[in-house]
Protein backbone atom coordinates (compact mmCIF):
# COMPACT_ATOMS: atom_id res chain seq x y z
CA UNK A 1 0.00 0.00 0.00
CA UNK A 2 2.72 2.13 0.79
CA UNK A 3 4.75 1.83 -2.54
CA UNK A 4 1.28 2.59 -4.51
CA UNK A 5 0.70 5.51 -2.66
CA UNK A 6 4.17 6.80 -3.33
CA UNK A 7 4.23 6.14 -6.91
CA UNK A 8 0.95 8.32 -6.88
CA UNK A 9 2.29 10.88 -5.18
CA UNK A 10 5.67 10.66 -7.26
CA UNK A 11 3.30 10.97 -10.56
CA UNK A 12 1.49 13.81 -8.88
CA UNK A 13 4.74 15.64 -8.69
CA UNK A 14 5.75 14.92 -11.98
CA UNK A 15 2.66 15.84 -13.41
CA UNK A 16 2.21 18.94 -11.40
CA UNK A 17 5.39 19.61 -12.92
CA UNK A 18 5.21 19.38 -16.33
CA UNK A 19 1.91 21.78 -16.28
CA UNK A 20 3.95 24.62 -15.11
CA UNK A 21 3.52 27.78 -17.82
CA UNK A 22 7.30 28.81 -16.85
CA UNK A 23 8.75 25.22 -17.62
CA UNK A 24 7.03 25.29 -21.26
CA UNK A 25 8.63 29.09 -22.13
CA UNK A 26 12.32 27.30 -21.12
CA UNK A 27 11.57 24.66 -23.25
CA UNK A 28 10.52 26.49 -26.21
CA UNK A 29 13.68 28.94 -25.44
CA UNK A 30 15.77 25.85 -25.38
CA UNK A 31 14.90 24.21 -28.53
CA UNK A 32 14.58 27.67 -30.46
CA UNK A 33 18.21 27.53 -29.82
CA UNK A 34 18.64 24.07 -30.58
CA UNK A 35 16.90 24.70 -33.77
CA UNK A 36 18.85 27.64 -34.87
CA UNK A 37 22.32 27.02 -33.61
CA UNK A 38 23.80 24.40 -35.98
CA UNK A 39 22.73 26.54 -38.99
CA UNK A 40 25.36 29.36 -38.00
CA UNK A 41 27.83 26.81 -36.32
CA UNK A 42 28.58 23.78 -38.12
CA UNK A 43 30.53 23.76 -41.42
CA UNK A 44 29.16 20.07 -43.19
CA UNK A 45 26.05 19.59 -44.25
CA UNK A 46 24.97 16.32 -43.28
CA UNK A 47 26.15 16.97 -39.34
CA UNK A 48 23.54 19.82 -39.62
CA UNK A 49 21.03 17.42 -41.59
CA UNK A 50 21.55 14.67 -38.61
CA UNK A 51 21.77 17.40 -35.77
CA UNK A 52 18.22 18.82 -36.61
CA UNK A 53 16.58 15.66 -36.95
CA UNK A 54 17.82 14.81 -33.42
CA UNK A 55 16.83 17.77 -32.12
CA UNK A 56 13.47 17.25 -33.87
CA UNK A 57 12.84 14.03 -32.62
CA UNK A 58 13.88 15.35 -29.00
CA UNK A 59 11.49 18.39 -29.31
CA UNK A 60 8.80 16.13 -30.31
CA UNK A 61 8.98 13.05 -27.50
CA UNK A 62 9.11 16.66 -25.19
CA UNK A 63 6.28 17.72 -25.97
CA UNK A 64 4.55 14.88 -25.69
CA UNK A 65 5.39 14.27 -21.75
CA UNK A 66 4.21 17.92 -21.70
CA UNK A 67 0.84 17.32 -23.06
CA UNK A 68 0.31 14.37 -20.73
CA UNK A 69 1.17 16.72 -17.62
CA UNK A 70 -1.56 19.14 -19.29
CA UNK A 71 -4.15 16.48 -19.50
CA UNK A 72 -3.57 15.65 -15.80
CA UNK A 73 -3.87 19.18 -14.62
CA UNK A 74 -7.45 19.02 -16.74
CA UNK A 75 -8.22 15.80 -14.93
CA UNK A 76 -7.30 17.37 -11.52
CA UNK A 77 -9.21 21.06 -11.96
CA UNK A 78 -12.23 18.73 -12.91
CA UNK A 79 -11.92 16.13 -9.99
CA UNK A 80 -11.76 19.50 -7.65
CA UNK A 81 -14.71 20.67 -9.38
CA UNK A 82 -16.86 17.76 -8.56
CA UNK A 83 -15.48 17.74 -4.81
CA UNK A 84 -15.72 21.38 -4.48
CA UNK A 85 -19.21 21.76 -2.30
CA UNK A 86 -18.88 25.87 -3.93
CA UNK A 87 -19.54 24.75 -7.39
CA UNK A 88 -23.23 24.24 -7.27
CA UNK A 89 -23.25 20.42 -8.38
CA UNK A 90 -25.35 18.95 -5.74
């Protein structure tokens, strides 16, 4: 019982985390640079070619743990709203 209840709260951070506003503009700032960088820096091609699709591919599987923080803090604003004796659902 114990483990399961820290694994929720674990996932509660983590989740909780990943719906911040401030962690999605230093993500976007960080990848803006990532995306821009190797166009002024590196001399062949193909490096650049490869680099970009990395980055890409890294952007991508970020944004994805984002969106599933997102639909958690959804879940959570709703579950409030149904316990929430203020909200006029009785």
């Amino acid at each position: 019982m114990k483990s399961a209840a820290r694994v929720s709260s674990r996932s509660t951070l983590v989740r909780t985390i990943l719906a911040r506003p401030a962690l999605h503009v230093v993500l976007a700032l960080v990848f803006a640079a990532a995306f821009f960088w190797p166009i002024f820096a590196m001399e062949k091609p193909a490096r650049t070619f490869n680099f970009l699709y990395l980055v890409w591919f890294i952007s991508l599987v970020a944004l994805f743990v984002v969106s599933r923080g997102e639909e958690a803090r959804e879940e959570d604003e709703e579950d409030a709203a149904e316990q929430d004796p203020r909200s006029g659902a009785n």
